[in-house]
N, C-alpha and C. Protein backbone atom coordinates (compact mmCIF):
# COMPACT_ATOMS: atom_id res chain seq x y z
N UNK A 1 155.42 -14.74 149.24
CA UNK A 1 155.67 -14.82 150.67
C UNK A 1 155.87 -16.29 151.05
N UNK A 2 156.61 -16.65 151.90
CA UNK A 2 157.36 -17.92 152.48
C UNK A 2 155.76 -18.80 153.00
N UNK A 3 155.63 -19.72 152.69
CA UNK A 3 154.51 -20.17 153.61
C UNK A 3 154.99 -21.53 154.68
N UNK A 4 154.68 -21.77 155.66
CA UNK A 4 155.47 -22.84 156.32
C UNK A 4 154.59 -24.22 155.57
N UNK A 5 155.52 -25.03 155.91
CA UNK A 5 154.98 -26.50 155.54
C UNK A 5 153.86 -27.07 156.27
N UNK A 6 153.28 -27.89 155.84
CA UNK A 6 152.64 -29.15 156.67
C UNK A 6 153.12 -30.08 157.12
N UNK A 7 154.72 -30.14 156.56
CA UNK A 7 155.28 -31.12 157.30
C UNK A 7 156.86 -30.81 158.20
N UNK A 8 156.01 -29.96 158.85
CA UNK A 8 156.68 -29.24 160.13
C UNK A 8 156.98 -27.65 160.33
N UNK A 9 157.53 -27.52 161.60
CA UNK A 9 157.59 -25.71 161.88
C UNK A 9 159.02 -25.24 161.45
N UNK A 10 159.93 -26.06 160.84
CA UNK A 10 161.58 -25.81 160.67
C UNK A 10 161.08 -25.32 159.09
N UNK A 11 160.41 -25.66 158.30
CA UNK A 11 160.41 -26.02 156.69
C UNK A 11 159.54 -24.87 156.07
N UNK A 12 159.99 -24.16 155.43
CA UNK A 12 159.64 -22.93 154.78
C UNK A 12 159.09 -23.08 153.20
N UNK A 13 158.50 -22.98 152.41
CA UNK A 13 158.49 -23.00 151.16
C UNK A 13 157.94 -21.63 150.12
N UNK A 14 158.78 -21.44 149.31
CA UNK A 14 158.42 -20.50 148.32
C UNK A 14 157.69 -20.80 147.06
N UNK A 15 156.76 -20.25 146.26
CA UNK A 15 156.09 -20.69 145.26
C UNK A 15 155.85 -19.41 144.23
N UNK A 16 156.49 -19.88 142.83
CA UNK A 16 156.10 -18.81 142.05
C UNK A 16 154.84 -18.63 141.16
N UNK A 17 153.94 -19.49 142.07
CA UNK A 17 152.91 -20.03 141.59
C UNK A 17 152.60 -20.48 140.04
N UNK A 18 153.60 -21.38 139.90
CA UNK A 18 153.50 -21.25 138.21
C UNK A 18 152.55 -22.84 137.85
N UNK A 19 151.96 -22.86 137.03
CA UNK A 19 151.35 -24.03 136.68
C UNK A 19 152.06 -25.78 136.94
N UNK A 20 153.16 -25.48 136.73
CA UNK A 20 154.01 -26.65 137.26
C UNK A 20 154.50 -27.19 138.43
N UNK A 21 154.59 -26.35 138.87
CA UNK A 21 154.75 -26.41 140.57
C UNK A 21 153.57 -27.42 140.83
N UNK A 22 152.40 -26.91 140.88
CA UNK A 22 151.13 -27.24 140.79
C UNK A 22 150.99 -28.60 140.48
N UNK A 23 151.43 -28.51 139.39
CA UNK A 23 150.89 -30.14 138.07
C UNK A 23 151.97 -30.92 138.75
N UNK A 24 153.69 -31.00 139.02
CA UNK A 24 154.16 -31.59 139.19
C UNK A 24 155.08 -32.05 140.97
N UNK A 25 153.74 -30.83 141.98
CA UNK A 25 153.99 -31.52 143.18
C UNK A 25 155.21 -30.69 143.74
N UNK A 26 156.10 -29.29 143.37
CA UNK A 26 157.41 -29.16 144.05
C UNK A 26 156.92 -27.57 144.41
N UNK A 27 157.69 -26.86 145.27
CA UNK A 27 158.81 -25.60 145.19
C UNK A 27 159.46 -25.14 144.50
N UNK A 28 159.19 -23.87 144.20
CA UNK A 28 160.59 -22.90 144.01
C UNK A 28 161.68 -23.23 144.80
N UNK A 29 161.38 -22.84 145.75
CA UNK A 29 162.30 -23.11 146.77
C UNK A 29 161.82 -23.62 148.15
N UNK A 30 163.13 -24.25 149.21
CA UNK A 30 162.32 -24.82 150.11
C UNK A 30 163.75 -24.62 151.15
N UNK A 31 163.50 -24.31 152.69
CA UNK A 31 164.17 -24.18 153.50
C UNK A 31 163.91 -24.64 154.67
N UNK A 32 164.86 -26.01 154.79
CA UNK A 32 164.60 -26.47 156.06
C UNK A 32 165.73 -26.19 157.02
N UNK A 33 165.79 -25.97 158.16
CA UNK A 33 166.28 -25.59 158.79
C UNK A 33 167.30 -23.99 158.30
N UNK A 34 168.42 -24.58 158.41
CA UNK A 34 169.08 -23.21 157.54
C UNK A 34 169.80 -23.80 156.32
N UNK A 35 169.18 -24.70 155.77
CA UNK A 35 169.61 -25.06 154.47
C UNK A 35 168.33 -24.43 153.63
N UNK A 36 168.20 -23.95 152.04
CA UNK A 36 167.84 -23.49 151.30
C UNK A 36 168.27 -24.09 149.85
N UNK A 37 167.18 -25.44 149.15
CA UNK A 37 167.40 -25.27 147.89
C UNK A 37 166.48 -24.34 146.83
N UNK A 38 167.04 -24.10 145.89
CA UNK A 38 166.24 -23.62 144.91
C UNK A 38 166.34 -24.77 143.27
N UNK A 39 164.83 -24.87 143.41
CA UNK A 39 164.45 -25.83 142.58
C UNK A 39 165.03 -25.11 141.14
N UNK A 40 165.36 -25.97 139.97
CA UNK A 40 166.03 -25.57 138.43
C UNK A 40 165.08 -24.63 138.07
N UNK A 41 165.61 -23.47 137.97
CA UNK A 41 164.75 -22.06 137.82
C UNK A 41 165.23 -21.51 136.30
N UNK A 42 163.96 -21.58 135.12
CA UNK A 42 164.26 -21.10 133.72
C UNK A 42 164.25 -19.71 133.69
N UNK A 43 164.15 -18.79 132.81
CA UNK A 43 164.03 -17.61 132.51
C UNK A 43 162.64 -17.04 132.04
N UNK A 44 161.97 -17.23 133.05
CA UNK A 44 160.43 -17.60 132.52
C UNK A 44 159.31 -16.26 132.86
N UNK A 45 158.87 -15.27 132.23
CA UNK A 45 158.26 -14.23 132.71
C UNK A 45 156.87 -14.46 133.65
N UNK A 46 156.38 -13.54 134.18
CA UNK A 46 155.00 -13.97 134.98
C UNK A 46 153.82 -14.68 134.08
N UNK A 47 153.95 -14.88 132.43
CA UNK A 47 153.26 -15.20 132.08
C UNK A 47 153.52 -16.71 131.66
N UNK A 48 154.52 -17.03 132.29
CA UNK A 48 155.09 -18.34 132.23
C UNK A 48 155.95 -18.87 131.26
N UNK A 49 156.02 -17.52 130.01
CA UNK A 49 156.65 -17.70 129.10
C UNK A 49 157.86 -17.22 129.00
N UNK A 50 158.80 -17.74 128.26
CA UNK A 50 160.52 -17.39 128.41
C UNK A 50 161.07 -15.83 127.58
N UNK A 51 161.30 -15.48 128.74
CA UNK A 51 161.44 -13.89 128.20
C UNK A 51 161.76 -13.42 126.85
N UNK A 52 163.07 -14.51 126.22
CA UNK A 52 163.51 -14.09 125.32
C UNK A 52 164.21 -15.32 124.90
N UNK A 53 164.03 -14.88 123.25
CA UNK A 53 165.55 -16.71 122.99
C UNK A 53 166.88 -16.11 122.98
N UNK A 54 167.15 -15.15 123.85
CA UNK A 54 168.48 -15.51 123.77
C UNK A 54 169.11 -15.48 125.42
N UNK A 55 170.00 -16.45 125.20
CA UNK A 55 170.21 -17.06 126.62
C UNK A 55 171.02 -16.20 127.41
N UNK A 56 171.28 -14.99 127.26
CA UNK A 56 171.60 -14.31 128.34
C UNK A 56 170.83 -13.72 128.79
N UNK A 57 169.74 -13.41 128.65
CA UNK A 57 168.59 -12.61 128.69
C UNK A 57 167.36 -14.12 129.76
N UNK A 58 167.50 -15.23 129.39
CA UNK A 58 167.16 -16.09 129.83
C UNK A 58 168.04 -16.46 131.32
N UNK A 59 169.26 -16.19 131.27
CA UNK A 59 170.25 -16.55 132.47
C UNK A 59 169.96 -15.53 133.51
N UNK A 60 169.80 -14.26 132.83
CA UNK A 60 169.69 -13.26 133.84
C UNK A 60 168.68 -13.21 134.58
N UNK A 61 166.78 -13.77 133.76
CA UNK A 61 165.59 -14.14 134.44
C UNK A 61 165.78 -14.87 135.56
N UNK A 62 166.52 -16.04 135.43
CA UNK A 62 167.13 -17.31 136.22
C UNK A 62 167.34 -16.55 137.43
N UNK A 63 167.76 -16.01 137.35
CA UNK A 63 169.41 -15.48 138.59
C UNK A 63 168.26 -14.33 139.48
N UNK A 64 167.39 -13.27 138.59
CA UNK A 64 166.20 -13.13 139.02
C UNK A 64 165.11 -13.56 140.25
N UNK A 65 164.99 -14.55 139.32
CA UNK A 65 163.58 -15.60 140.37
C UNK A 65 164.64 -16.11 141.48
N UNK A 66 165.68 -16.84 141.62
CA UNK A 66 166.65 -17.28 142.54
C UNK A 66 166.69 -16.10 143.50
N UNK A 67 166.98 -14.98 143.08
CA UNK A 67 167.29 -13.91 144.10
C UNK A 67 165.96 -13.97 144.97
N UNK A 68 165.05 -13.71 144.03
CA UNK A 68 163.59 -13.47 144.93
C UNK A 68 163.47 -14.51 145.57
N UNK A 69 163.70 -15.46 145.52
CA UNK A 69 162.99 -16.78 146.14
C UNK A 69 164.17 -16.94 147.44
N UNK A 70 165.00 -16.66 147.12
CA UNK A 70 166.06 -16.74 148.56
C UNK A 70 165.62 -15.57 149.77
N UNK A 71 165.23 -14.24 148.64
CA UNK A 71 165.14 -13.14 150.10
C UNK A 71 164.37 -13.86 150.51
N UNK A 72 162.75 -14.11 150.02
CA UNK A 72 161.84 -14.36 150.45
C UNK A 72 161.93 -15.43 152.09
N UNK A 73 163.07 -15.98 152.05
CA UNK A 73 163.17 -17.57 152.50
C UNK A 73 164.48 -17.17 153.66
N UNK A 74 164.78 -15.71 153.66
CA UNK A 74 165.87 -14.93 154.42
C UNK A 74 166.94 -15.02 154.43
N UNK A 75 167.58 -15.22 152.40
CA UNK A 75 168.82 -15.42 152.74
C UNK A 75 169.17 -13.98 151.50
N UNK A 76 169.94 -14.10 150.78
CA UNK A 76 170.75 -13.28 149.75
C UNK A 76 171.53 -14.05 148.60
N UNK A 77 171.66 -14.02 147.61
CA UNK A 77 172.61 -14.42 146.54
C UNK A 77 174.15 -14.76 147.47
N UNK A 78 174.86 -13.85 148.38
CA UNK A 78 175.65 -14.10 149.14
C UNK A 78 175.97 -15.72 149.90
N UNK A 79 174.58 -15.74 150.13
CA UNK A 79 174.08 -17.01 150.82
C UNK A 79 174.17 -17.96 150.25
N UNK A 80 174.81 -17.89 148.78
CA UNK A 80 174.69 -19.15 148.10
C UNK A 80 175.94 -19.96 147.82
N UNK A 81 176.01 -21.52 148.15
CA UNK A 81 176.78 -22.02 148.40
C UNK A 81 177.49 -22.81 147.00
N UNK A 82 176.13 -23.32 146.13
CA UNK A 82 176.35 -24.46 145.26
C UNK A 82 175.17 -23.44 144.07
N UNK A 83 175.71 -23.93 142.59
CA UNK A 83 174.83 -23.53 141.59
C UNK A 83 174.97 -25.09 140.73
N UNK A 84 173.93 -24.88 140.20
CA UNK A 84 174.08 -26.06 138.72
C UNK A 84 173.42 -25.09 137.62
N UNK A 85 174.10 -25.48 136.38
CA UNK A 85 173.41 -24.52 135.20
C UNK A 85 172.97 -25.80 134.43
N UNK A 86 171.91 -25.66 134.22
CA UNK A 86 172.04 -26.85 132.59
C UNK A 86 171.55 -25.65 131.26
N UNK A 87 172.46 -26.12 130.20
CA UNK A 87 172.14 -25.93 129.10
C UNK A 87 172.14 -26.61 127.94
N UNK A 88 170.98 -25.97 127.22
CA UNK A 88 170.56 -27.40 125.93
C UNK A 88 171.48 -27.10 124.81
N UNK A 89 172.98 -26.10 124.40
CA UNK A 89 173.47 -25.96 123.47
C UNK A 89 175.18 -25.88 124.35
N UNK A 90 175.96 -26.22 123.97
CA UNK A 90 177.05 -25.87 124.65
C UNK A 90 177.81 -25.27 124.12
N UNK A 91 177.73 -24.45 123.59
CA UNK A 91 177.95 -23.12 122.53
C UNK A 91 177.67 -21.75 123.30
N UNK A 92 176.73 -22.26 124.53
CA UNK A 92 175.85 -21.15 124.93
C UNK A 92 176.88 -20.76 126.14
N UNK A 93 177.98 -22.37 127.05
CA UNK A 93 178.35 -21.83 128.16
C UNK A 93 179.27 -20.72 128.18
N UNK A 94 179.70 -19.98 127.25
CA UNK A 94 180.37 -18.96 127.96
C UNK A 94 179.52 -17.63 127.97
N UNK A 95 178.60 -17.90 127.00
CA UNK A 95 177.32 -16.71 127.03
C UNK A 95 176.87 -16.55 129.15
N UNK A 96 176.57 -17.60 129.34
CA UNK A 96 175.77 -18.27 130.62
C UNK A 96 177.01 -17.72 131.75
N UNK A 97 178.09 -18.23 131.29
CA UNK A 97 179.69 -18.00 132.75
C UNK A 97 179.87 -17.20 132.70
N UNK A 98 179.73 -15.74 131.79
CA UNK A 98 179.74 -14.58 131.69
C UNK A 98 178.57 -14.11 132.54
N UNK A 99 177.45 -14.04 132.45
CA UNK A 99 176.11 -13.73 133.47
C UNK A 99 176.21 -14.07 134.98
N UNK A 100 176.95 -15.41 135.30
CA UNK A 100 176.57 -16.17 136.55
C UNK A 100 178.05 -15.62 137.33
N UNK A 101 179.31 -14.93 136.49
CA UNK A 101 180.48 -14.49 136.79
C UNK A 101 179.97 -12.85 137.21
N UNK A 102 179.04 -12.22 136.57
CA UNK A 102 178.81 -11.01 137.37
C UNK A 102 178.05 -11.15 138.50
N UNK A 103 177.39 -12.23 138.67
CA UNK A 103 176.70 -12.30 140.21
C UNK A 103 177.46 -13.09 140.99
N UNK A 104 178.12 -14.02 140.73
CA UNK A 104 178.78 -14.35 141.79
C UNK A 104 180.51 -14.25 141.78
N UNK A 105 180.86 -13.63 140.91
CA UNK A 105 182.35 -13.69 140.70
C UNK A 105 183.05 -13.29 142.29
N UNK A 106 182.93 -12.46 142.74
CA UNK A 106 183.08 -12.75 144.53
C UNK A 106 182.47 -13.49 145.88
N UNK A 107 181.27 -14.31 145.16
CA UNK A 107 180.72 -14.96 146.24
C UNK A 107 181.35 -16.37 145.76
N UNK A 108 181.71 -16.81 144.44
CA UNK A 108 182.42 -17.96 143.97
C UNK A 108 181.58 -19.30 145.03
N UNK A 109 180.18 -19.29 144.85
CA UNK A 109 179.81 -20.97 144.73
C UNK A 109 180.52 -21.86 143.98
N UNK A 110 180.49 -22.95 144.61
CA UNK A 110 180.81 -24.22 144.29
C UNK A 110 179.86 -24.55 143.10
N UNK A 111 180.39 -24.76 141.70
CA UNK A 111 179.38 -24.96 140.63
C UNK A 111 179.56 -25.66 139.50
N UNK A 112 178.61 -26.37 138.92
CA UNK A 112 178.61 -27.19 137.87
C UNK A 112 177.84 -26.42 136.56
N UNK A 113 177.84 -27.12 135.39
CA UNK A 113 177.28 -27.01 134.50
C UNK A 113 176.96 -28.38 133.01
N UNK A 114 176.02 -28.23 133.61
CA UNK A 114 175.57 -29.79 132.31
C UNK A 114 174.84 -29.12 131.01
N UNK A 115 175.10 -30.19 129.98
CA UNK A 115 174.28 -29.84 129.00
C UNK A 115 173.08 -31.25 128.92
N UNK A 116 171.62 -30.34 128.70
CA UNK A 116 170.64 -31.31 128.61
C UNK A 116 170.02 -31.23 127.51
N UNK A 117 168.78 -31.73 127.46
CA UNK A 117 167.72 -31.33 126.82
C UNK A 117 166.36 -30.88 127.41
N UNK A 118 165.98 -29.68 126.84
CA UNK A 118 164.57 -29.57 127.84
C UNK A 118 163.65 -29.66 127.88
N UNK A 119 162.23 -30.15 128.20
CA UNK A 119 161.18 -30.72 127.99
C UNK A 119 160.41 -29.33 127.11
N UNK A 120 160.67 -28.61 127.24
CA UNK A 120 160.52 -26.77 126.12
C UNK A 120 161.32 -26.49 125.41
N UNK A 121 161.28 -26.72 124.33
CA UNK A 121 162.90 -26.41 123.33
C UNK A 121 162.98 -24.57 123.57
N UNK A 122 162.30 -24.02 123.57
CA UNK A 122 162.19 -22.26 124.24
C UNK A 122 163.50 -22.26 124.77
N UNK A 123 163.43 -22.79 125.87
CA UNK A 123 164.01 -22.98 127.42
C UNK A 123 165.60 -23.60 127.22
N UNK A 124 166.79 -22.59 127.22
CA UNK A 124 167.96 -22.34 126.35
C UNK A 124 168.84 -22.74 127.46
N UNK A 125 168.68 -21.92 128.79
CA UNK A 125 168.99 -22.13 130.23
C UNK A 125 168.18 -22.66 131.21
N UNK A 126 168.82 -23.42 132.79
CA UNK A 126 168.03 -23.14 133.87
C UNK A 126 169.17 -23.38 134.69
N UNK A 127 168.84 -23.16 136.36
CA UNK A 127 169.81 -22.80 137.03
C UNK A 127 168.82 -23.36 138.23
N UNK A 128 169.92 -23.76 139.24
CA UNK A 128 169.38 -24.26 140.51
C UNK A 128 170.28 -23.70 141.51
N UNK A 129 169.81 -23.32 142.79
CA UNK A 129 170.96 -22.86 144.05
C UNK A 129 171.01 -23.16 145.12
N UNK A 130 171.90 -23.59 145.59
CA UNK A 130 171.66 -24.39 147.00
C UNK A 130 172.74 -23.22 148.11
N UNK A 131 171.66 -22.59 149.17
CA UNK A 131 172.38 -21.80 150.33
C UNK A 131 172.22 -22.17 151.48
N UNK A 132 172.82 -21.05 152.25
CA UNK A 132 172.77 -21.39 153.96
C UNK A 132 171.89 -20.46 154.54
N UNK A 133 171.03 -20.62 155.29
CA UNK A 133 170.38 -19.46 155.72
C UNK A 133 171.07 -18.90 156.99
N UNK A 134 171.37 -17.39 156.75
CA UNK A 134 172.13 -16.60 157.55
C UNK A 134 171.34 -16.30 158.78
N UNK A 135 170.29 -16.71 159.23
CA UNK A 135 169.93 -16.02 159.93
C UNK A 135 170.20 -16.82 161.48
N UNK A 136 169.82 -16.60 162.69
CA UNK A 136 170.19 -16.83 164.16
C UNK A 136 168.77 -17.39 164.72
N UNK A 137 168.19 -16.75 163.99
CA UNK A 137 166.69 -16.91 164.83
C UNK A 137 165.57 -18.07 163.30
N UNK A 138 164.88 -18.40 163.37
CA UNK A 138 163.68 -18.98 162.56
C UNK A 138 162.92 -18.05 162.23
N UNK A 139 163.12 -18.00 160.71
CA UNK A 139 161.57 -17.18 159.96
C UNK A 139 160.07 -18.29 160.26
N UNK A 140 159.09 -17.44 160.65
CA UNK A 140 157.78 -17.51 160.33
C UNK A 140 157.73 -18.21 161.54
C-alpha cells in the first residue's frame, strides 16, 4: 500500500519491503505529483531471491513488481512513459525485447537498454519505469 511521505502531501511512496530498500535508503517506487518513477526492479521473488537464471523468467518478475508498484501508486503499465533495461550479458537483449515487446509493444515507451554489471552475478536483468499518473484528483 502507497504510504505518503514525510516530505510532503503531493509524494507517495511504494515499498517492497525488501532488505535493501532498507539498508540503502530508497523506493520501489515514488510519485510526486503525477510523475511516477520506478526504482531498477530485478526479478526477485518474496524471498528476495531471483526466481530463476534464466532471463526471461527474470524479465517477466521485473515487469511484475513494476506493474504492482504503479497500480499501487494509481497508474497502469499504460501509464508508462520511459523504460531502461540493464543487462549483464548482451546475448540476453533479444531474450529481454521479446518480454518488454509483449507488454508494451502498443504502449511503445520511450526506451533504452545498457549492459552492466551487477552487484549479484544471479541478477541477469533489471528494469526501471518512469510514468504519468492518470489520475485528476490526488491519491491518499
Amino acid at each position: 500500500m502507497a504510504e505518503p511521505s514525510t516530505r510532503g502531501p503531493r509524494r507517495l511512496l511504494h515499498s517492497t519491503r525488501t532488505k535493501y530498500e532498507f539498508q540503502f535508503g530508497y523506493s520501489r517506487a515514488v510519485r510526486q505529483g503525477n510523475i511516477i518513477r520506478v526504482s531498477g526492479t530485478a526479478g526477485l521473488g518474496d524471498d528476495g531471491q531471483v526466481v530463476s537464471d534464466e532471463v526471461i523468467e527474470q524479465m517477466r518478475r521485473a515487469l511484475e513488481i513494476i506493474k504492482a508498484a504503479l497500480a499501487d501508486l494509481g497508474a497502469t503499465l499504460d501509464d508508462v512513459i520511459m523504460t531502461r533495461i540493464y543487462v549483464s550479458n548482451v546475448h540476453n537483449i533479444d531474450s529481454v525485447a521479446l518480454v518488454h515487446g509483449e507488454v508494451f509493444r502498443d504502449i511503445r515507451p520511450a526506451s533504452s537498454i545498457v549492459k552492466v554489471e551487477f552487484i549479484d552475478p544471479k541478477i541477469l536483468v533489471e528494469v526501471e519505469a518512469e510514468a504519468v499518473y492518470p489520475g485528476t484528483k490526488e491519491k491518499g
